[in-house]
Protein backbone atom coordinates (compact mmCIF):
# COMPACT_ATOMS: atom_id res chain seq x y z
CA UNK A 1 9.03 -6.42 9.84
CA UNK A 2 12.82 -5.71 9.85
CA UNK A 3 14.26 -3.62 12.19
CA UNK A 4 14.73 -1.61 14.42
CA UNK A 5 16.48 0.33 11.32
CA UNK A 6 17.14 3.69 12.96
CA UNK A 7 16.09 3.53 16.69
CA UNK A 8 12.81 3.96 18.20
CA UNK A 9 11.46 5.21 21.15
CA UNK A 10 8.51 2.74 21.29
CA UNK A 11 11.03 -0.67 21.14
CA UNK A 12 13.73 0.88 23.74
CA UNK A 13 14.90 -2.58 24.69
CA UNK A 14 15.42 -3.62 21.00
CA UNK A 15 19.07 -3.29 20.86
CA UNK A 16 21.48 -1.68 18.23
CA UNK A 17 20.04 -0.27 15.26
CA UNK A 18 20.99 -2.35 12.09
CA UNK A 19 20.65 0.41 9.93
CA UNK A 20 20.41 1.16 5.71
CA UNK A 21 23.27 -1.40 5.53
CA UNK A 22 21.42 -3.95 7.16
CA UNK A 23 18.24 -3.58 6.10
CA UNK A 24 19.54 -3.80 2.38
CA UNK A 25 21.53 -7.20 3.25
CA UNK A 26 18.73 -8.67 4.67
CA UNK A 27 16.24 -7.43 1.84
CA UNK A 28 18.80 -8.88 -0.51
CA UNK A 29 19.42 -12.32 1.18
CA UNK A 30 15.54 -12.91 1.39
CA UNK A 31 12.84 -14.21 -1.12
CA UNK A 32 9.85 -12.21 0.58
CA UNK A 33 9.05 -8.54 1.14
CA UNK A 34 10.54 -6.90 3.63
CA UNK A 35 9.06 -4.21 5.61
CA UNK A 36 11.15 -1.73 7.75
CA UNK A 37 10.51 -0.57 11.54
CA UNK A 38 11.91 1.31 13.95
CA UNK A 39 12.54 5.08 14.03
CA UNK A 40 11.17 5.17 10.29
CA UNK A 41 10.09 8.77 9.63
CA UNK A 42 8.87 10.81 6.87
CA UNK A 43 12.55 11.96 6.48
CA UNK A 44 14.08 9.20 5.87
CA UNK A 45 11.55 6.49 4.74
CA UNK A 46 12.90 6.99 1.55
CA UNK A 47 15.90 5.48 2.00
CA UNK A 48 14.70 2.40 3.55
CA UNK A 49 12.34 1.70 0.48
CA UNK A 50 15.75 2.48 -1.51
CA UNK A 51 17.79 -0.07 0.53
CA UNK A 52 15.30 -3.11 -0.70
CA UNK A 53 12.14 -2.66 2.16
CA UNK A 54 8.77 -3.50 -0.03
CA UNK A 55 6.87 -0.63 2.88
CA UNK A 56 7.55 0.75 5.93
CA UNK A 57 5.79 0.30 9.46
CA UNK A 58 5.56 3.25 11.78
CA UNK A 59 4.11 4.12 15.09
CA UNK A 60 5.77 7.10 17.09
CA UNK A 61 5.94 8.52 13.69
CA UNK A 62 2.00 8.78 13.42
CA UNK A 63 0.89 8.38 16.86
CA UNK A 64 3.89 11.51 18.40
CA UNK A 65 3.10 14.05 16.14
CA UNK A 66 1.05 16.83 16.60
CA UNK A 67 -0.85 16.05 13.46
CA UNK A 68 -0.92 12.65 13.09
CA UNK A 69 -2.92 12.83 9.61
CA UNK A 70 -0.11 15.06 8.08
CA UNK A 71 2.42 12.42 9.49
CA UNK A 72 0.68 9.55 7.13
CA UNK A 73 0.20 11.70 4.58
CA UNK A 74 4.00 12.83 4.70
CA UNK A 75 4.98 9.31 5.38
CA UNK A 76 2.74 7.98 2.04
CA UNK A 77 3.82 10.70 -0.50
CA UNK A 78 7.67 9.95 0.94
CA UNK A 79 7.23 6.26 0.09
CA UNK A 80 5.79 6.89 -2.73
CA UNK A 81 8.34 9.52 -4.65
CA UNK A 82 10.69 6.40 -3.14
CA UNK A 83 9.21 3.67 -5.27
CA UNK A 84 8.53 5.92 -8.64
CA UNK A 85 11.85 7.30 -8.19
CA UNK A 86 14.23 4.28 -6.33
């Protein structure tokens, strides 16, 4: 995974954020498929498969919310609108 892309509470010891920008260098500098983490939520998942990330990698995002199936299913149908429409 690449990341910590937006922040996380889970990883608070990983250090700055590299954000959009850096996700999409690193997803361009690379050969293999990237996959973003860190702070990735349904609302902006989008945008890291639109930087260059092949999927995304979540945990508070599931695991905090009150329903945890809608999360996934908000996180899925966000990722996928992403890649049909990058």
């Amino acid at each position: 995974g690449v990341g910590d892309v937006y922040g996380t509470p889970s990883k608070p010891d990983a250090g700055e954020p590299i954000g959009v920008e850096g996700l999409a260098e690193i997803a361009r500098a690379v050969s293999i498929p990237v996959v973003a983490i860190g702070g990735i939520r349904p609302d902006n998942a989008a945008a890291a498969i639109r930087a260059g990330a092949s999927g995304v990698a979540v945990i508070s995002a599931v695991v905090g919310a009150p329903d945890p199936e809608a999360a996934a299913r908000r996180l899925r149908e966000a990722v996928e609108r992403a890649t049909r429409n990058p």
